[in-house]
Protein backbone atom coordinates (compact mmCIF):
# COMPACT_ATOMS: atom_id res chain seq x y z
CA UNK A 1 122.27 111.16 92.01
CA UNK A 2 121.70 107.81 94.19
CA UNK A 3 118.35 106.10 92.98
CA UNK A 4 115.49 106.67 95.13
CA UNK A 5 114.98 103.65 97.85
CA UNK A 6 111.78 104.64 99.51
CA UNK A 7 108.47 103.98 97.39
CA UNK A 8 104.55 103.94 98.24
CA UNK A 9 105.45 100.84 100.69
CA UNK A 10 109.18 101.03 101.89
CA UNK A 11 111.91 99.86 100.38
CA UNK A 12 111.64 97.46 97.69
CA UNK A 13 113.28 95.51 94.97
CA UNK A 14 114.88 92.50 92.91
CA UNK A 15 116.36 90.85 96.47
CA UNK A 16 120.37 90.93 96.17
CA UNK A 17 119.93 92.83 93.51
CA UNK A 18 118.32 96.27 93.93
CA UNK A 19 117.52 95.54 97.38
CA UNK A 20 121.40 94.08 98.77
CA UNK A 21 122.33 92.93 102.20
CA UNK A 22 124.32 95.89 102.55
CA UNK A 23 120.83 98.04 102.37
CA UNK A 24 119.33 96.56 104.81
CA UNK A 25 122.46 96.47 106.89
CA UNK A 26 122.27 100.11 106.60
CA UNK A 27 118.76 100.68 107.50
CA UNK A 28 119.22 98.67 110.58
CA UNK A 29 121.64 101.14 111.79
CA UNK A 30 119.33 103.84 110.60
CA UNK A 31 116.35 102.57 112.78
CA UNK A 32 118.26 103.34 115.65
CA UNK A 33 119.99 106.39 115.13
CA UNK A 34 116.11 107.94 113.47
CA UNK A 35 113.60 106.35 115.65
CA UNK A 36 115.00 106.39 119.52
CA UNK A 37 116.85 108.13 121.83
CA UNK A 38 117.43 105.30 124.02
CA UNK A 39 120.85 103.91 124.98
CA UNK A 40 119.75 100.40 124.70
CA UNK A 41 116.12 100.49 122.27
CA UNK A 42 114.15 97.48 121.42
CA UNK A 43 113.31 96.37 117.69
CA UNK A 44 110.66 94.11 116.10
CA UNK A 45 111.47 92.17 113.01
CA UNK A 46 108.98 90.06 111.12
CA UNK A 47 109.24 88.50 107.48
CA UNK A 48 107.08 86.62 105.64
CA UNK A 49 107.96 83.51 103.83
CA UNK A 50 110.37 84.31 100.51
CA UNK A 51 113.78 82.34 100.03
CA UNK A 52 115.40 85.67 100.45
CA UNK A 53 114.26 86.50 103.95
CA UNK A 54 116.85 85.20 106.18
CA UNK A 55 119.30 86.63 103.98
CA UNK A 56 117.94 90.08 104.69
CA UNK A 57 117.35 89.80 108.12
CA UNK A 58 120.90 88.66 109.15
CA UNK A 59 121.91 92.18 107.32
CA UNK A 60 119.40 93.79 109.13
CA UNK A 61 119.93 92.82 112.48
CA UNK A 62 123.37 92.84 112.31
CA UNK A 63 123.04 96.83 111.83
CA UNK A 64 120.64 96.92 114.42
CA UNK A 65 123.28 95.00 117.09
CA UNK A 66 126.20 97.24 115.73
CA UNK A 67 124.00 100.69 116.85
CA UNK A 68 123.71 99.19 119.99
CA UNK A 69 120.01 97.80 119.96
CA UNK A 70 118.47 94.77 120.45
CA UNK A 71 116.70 92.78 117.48
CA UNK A 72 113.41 90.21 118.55
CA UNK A 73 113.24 88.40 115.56
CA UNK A 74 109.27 87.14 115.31
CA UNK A 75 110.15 84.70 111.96
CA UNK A 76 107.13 84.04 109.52
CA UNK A 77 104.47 86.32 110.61
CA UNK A 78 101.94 89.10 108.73
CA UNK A 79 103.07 92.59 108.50
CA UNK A 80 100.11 93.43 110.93
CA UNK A 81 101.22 91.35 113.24
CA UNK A 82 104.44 93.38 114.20
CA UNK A 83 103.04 96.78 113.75
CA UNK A 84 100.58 95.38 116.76
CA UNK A 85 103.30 93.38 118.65
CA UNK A 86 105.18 96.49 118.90
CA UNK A 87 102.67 98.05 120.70
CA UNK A 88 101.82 95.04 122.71
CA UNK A 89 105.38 94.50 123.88
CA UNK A 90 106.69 98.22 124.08
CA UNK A 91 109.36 98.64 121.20
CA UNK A 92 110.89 100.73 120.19
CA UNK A 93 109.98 100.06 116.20
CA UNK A 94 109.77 97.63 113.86
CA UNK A 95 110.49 96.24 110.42
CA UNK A 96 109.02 93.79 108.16
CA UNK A 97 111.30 92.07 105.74
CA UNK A 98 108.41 91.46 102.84
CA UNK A 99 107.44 92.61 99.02
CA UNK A 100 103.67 91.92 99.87
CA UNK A 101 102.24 90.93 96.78
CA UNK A 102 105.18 91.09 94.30
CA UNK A 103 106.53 88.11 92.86
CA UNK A 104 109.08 85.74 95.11
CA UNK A 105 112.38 87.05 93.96
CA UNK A 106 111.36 90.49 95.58
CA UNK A 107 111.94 91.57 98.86
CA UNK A 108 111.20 94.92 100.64
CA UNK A 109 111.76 96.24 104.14
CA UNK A 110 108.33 98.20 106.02
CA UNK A 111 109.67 100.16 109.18
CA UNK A 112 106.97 100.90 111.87
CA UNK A 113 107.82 103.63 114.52
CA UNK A 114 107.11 102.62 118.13
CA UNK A 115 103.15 103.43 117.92
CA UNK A 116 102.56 100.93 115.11
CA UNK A 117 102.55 103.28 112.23
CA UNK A 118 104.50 103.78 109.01
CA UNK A 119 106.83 106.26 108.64
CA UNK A 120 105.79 109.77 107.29
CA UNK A 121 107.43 111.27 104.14
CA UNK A 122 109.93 113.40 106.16
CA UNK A 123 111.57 110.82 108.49
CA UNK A 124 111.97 108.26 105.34
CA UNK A 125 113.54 111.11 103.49
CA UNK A 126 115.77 111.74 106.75
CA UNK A 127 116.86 107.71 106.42
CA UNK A 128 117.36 107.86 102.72
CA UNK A 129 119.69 110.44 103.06
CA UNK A 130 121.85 108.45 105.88
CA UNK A 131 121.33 105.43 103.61
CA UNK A 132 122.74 107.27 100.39
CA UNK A 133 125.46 108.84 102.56
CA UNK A 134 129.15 108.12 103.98
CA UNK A 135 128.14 109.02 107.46
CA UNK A 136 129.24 106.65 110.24
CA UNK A 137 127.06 105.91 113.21
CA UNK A 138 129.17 105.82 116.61
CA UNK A 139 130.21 101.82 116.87
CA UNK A 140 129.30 100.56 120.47
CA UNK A 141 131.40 98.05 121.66
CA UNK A 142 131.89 95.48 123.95
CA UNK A 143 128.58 95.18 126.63
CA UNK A 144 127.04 97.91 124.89
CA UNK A 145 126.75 95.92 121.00
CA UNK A 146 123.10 94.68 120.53
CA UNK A 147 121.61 91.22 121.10
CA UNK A 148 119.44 89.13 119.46
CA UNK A 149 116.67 87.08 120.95
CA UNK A 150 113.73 84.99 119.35
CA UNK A 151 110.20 86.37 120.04
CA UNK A 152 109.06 82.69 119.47
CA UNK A 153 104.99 83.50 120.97
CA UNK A 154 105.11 86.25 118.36
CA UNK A 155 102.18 84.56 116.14
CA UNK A 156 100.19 82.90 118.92
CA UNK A 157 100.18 86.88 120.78
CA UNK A 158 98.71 87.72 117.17
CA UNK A 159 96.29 85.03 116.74
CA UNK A 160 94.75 86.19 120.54
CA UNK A 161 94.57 89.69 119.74
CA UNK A 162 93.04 89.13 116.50
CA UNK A 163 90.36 86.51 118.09
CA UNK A 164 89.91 88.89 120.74
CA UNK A 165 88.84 91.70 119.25
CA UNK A 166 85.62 89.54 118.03
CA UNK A 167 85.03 87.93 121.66
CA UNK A 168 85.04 91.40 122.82
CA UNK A 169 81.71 91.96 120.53
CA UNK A 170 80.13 88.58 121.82
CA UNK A 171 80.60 87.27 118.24
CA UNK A 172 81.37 83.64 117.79
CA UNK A 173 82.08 82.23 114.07
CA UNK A 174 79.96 78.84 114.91
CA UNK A 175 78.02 77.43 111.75
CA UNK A 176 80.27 79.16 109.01
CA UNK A 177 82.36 77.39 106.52
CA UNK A 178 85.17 79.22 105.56
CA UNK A 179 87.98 78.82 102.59
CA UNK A 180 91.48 80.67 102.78
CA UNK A 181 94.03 81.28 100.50
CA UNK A 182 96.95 81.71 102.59
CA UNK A 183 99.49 82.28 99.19
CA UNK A 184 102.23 80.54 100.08
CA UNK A 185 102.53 83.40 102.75
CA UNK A 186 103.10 84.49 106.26
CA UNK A 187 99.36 83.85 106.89
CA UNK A 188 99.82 80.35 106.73
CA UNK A 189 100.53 80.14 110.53
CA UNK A 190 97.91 82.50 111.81
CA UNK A 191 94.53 83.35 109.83
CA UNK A 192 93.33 79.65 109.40
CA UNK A 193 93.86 79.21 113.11
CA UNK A 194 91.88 82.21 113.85
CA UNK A 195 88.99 81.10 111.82
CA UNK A 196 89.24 77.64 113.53
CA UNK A 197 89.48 79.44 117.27
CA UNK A 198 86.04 81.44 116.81
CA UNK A 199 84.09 78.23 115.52
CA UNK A 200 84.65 78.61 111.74
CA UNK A 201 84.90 75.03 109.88
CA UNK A 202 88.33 76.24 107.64
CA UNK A 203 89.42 74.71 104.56
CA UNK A 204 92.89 75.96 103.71
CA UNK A 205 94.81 75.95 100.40
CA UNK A 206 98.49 77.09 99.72
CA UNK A 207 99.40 77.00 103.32
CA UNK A 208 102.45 75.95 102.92
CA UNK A 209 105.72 77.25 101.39
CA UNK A 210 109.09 76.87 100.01
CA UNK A 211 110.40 80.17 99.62
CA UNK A 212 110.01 80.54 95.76
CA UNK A 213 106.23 79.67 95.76
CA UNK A 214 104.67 83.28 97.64
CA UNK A 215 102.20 84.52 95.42
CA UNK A 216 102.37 82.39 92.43
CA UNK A 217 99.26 81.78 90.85
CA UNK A 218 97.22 82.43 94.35
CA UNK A 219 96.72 84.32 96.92
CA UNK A 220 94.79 87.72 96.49
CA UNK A 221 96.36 88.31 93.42
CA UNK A 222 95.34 85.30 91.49
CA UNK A 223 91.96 84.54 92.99
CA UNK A 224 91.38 81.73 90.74
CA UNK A 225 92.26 78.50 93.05
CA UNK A 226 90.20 80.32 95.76
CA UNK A 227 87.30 80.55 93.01
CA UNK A 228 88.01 76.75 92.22
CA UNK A 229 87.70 75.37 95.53
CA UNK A 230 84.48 77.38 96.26
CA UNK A 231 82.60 75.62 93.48
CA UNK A 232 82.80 72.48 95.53
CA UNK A 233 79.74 73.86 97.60
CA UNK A 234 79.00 74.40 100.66
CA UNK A 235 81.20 77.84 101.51
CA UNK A 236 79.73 80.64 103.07
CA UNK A 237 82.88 82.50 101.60
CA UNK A 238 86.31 82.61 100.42
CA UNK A 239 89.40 84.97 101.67
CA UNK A 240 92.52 85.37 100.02
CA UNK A 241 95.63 87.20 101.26
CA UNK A 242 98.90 88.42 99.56
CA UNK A 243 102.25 87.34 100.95
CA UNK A 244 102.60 89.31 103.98
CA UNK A 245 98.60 89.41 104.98
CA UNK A 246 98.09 92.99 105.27
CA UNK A 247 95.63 92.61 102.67
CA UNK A 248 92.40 90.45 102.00
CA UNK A 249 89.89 89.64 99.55
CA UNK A 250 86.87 87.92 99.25
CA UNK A 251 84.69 85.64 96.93
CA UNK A 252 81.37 85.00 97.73
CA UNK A 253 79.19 81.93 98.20
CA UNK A 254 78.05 82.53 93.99
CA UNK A 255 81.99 82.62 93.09
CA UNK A 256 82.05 86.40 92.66
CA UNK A 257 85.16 88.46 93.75
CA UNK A 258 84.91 90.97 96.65
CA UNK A 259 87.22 93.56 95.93
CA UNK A 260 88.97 96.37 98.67
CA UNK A 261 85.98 98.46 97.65
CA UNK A 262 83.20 96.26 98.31
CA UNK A 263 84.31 94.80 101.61
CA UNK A 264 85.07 98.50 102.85
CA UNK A 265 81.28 99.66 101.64
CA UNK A 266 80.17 96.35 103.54
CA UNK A 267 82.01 97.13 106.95
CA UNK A 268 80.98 101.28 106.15
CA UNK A 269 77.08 100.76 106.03
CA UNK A 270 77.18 98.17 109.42
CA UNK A 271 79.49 100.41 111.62
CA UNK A 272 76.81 103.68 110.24
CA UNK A 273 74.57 101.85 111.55
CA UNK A 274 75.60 100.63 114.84
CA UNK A 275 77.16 104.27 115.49
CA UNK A 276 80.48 102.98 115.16
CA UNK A 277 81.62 104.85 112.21
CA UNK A 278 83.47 107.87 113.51
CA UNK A 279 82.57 110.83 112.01
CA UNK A 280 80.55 109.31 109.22
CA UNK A 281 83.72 108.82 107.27
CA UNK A 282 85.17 106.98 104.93
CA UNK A 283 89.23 107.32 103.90
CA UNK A 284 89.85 105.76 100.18
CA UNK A 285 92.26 106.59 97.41
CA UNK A 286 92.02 108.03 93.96
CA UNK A 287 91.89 104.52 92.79
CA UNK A 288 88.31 103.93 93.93
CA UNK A 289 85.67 102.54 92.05
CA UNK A 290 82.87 105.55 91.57
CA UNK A 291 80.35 103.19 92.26
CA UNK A 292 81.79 103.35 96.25
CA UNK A 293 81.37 107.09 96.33
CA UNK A 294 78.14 106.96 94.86
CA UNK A 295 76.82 104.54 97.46
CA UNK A 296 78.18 105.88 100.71
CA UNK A 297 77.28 109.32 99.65
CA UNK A 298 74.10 108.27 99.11
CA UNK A 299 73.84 107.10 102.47
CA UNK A 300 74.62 110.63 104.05
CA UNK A 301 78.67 109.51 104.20
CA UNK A 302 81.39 111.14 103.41
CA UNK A 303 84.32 109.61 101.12
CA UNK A 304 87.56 111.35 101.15
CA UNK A 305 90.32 110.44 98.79
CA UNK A 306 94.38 110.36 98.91
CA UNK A 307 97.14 109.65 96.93
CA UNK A 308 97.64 105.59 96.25
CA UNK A 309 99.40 104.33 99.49
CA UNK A 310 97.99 102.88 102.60
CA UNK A 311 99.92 105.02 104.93
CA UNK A 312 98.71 108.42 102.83
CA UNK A 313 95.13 106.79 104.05
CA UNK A 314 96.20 106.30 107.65
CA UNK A 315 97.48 109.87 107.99
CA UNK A 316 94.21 111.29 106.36
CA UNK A 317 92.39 109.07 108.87
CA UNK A 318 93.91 110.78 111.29
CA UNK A 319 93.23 114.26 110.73
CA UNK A 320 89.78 113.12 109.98
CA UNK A 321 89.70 111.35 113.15
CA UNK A 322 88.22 108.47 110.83
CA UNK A 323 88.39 104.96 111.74
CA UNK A 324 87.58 103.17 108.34
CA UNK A 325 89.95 103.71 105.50
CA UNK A 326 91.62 102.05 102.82
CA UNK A 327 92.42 100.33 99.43
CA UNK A 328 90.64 98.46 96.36
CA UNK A 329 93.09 96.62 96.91
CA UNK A 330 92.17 94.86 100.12
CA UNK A 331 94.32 97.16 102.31
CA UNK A 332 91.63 97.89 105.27
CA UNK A 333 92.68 99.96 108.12
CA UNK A 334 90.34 99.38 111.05
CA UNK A 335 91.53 102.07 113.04
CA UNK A 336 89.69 100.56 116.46
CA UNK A 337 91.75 97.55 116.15
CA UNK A 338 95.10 97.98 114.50
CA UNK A 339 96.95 100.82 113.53
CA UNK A 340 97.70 99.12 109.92
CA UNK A 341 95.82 97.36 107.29
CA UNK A 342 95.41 93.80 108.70
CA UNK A 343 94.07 91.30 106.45
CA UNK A 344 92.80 88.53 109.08
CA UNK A 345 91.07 91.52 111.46
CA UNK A 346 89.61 92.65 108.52
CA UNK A 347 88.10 88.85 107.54
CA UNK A 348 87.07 88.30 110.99
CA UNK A 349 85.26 91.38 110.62
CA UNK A 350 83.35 90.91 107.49
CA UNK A 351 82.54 87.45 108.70
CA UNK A 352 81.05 89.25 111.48
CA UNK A 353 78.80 91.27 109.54
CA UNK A 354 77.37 87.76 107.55
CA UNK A 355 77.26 85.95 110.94
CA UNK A 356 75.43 89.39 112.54
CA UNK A 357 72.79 90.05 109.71
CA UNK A 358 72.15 86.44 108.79
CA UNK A 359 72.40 87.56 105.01
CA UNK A 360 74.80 86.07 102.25
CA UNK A 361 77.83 88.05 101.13
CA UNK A 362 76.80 88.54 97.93
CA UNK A 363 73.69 90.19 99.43
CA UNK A 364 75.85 92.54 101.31
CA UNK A 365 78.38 93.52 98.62
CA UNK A 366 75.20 94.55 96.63
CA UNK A 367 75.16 97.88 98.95
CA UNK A 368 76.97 99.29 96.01
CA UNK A 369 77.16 98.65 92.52
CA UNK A 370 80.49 98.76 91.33
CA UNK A 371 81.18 100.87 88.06
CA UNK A 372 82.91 99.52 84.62
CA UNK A 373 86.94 100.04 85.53
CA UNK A 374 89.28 98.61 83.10
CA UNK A 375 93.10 98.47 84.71
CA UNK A 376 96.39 98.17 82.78
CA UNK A 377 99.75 97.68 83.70
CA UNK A 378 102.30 98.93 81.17
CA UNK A 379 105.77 97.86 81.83
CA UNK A 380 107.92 101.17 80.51
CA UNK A 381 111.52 101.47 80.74
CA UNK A 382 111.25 104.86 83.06
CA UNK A 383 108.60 105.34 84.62
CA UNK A 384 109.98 108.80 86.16
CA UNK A 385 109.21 110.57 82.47
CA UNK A 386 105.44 110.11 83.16
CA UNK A 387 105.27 113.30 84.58
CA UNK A 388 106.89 115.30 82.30
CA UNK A 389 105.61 113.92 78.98
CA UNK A 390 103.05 116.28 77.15
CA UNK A 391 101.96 114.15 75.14
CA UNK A 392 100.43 111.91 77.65
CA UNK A 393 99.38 115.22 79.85
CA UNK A 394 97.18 115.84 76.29
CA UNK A 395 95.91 112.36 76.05
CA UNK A 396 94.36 112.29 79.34
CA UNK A 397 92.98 115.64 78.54
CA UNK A 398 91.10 114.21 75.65
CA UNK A 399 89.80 111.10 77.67
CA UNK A 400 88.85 113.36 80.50
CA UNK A 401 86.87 115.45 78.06
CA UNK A 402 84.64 112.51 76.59
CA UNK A 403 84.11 111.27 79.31
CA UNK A 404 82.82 114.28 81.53
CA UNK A 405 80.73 113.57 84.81
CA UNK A 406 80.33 109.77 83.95
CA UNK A 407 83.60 108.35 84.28
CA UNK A 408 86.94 109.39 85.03
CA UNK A 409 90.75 107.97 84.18
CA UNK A 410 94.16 107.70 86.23
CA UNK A 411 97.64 107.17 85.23
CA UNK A 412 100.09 106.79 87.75
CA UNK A 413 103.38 105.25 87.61
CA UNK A 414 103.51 102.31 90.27
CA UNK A 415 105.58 103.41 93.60
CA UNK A 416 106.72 99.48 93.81
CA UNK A 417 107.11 98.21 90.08
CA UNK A 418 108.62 99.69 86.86
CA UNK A 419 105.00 100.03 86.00
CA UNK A 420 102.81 102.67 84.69
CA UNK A 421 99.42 102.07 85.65
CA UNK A 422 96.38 103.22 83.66
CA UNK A 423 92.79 102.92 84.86
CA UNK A 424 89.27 104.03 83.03
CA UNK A 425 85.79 103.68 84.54
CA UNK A 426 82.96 104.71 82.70
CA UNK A 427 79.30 103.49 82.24
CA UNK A 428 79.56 101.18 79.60
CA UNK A 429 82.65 99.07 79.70
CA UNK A 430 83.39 99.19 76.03
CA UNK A 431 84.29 102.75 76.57
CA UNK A 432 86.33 102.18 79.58
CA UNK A 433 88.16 99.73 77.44
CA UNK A 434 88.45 101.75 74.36
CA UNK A 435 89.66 105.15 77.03
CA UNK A 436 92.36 102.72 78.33
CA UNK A 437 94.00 101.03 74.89
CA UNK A 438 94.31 104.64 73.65
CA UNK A 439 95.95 105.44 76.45
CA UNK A 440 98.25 102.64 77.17
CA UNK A 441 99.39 102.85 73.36
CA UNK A 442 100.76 106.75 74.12
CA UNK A 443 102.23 105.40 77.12
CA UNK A 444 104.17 103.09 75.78
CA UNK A 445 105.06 104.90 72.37
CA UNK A 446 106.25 107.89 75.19
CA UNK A 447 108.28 105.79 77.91
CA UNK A 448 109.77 102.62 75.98
């Protein structure tokens, strides 16, 4: 049996490794044969800033050209940015050539259909197949093969939609002080510039890049040289993204991080109560923090949970008709704006909410206190067995049973790393941390 290509966030893996040239050759072709009809269709491609990049993208667009399409190649630019560039410019799909927040010798490939959204289960399942397969596509030739043309305005259309959207409200960023942690990443061109545009004074860190640096030690996954330069003074706030900026978090003026669940309880409360929260509705995962729930229930909203995946939230935001969804994380989907999680829209937004009620972040993230969660990550040699094994089907039993109403535990297997993850949240943090070692030493006596 071929091993399984799609996970949680497209395809991803060791670049020229697990995820070869001849992949991505392979999905270009697919894009075209799955997502249009068209005799001559129109594709998007982005990437963000790893070594591998331009490796992958002269794969992919050379099976885009050989189905007969046409490839716009953006360069460095967020994830966001394409899904709302397709709309803008009226492709036919996209893909972004990016791991997110894995380390730099990963790569991954995120396809957008023509409205801007990820692919459903079904259609990637359609592609796999092709991918795993023999079949041939029908080889155009001559002045039917594909060209390839440079989309070189691709990050300044970005930058104007995402500055935009807050001139549309009236809201300027005048007075604020700002620091970013671009991560070595495909923000580097784009969210400092945005900040600077609305009236923000910026100061930037790990804007640059060299191809091996994305993510290391910075960015949203190592908040610590965000936390550094904040102690310096003077910062209304920090944001950090991961490498391809569909994410964001946040420290506050105190130093304190602002996690996916914090920021989306911020934005939740000030769209209740300008009306602007559709349905009263809130889209999270299974991996939120209780204390979320607690708080927006409290406040007469409703939280509804998915599977761990931003593009299980959009689809449940969907049928919901919601507009506010997302991840701890730092995914946010702001469904009014973009029709992905967009890490600078969903800064300029917060920063909208501190510039709007006068009142300090760390004010604002107190809308919910957040609950004692203790993660792990347990590297295990298959992570498939998770589901099968008994013996770690009993152990959860037996956490789930001490704890009861006040806490709760997860273990999933990660859909991007051979990780198992295992999460505890209970009332006193000892607990959580006692819950979690039990369990991590049954998953790792069961899977390595």
């Amino acid at each position: 049996m071929a091993a399984k290509l799609f996970g949680t966030d497209g395809i991803r893996g060791i670049a020229n490794k697990e995820l070869t040239p001849a992949i991505a050759f392979r999905l270009g072709q697919a894009v075209v044969r799955y997502l249009t009809d068209k005799s001559r269709a129109r594709f998007l491609v982005g990437r963000d800033t790893r070594i591998s990049g331009t490796m992958l993208e002269s794969a992919l667009v050379a099976g885009i050209t050989s189905a007969g399409a046409d490839a716009y190649l953006c360069g460095v630019i967020p994830t966001p940015a394409v899904a709302h560039l397709i709309r803008e410019l009226d492709m036919d799909g996209g893909i972004v050539i990016s791991a997110s927040h894995n380390p730099p010798e990963f790569n991954g490939l995120k396809v957008f259909s023509r409205e801007g959204f990820k692919l459903p289960d079904e259609l990637e399942e359609e592609i796999e197949s092709f991918l795993n397969s023999d079949d041939d596509i029908e080889a155009p030739i001559g002045a039917h093969v594909g060209e390839v043309f440079a989309q070189d305005d691709a990050a300044e259309r970005y930058i104007s939609f995402a500055t935009q959207c807050m001139k549309d409200q009236g809201l300027s960023l005048e007075g604020l002080r700002v620091a970013i942690d671009c991560g070595h990443g495909a923000s580097s061109a784009t969210t400092p510039e945005a900040f600077r545009r609305l009236g923000a004074e910026v100061a930037a860190i790990n804007d640059t890049y060299t191809g091996n640096d994305i993510n290391v030690a910075c960015g949203s996954t190592h908040l610590e040289p965000l936390k550094e330069l904040l102690k310096s003074g003077g910062f209304d706030f920090g944001i950090a993204h991961d490498g391809d900026a569909d994410r964001m978090l946040a420290v506050d003026e105190m130093g304190n991080e602002i996690d996916g669940d914090q920021i989306m309880a911020i934005l939740a409360v000030d769209m209740h109560e300008r009306g602007t929260l559709r349905n009263n509705t809130v889209v999270s995962t299974v991996m939120c923090n209780l204390g979320f729930e607690v708080a927006l229930r409290n406040r007469g909203l409703c939280v509804i949970k998915t599977q761990v995946g931003d593009r299980y939230v959009l689809e449940q935001m969907q049928a919901m008709e919601a507009n506010l969804g997302g991840e701890q994380s730092g995914h946010v989907i702001l469904l009014d704006h973009n029709s992905t999680g967009d890490g600078l829209v969903t800064a300029l937004c917060l920063a909208s909410v501190v510039v709007c009620t006068g009142k300090p972040l760390s004010e604002l993230a107190s809308v919910m206190t957040k609950y004692p969660q203790i993660l792990r990550n347990v590297h295990v040699a298959d992570k498939s067995h998770l589901v099968a094994s008994a013996v770690i089907s009993e152990a959860i039993k037996r956490a789930e049973a001490e704890l009861g109403e006040t806490g709760r535990v997860l273990v999933r297997a990660s859909g991007t790393e051979p990780l198992v993850r295992v999460m505890s949240e209970a009332q006193d943090t000892a607990q959580a941390q006692r819950v979690v070692d039990e369990l991590v030493a049954v998953v790792e006596a069961e899977l390595n």
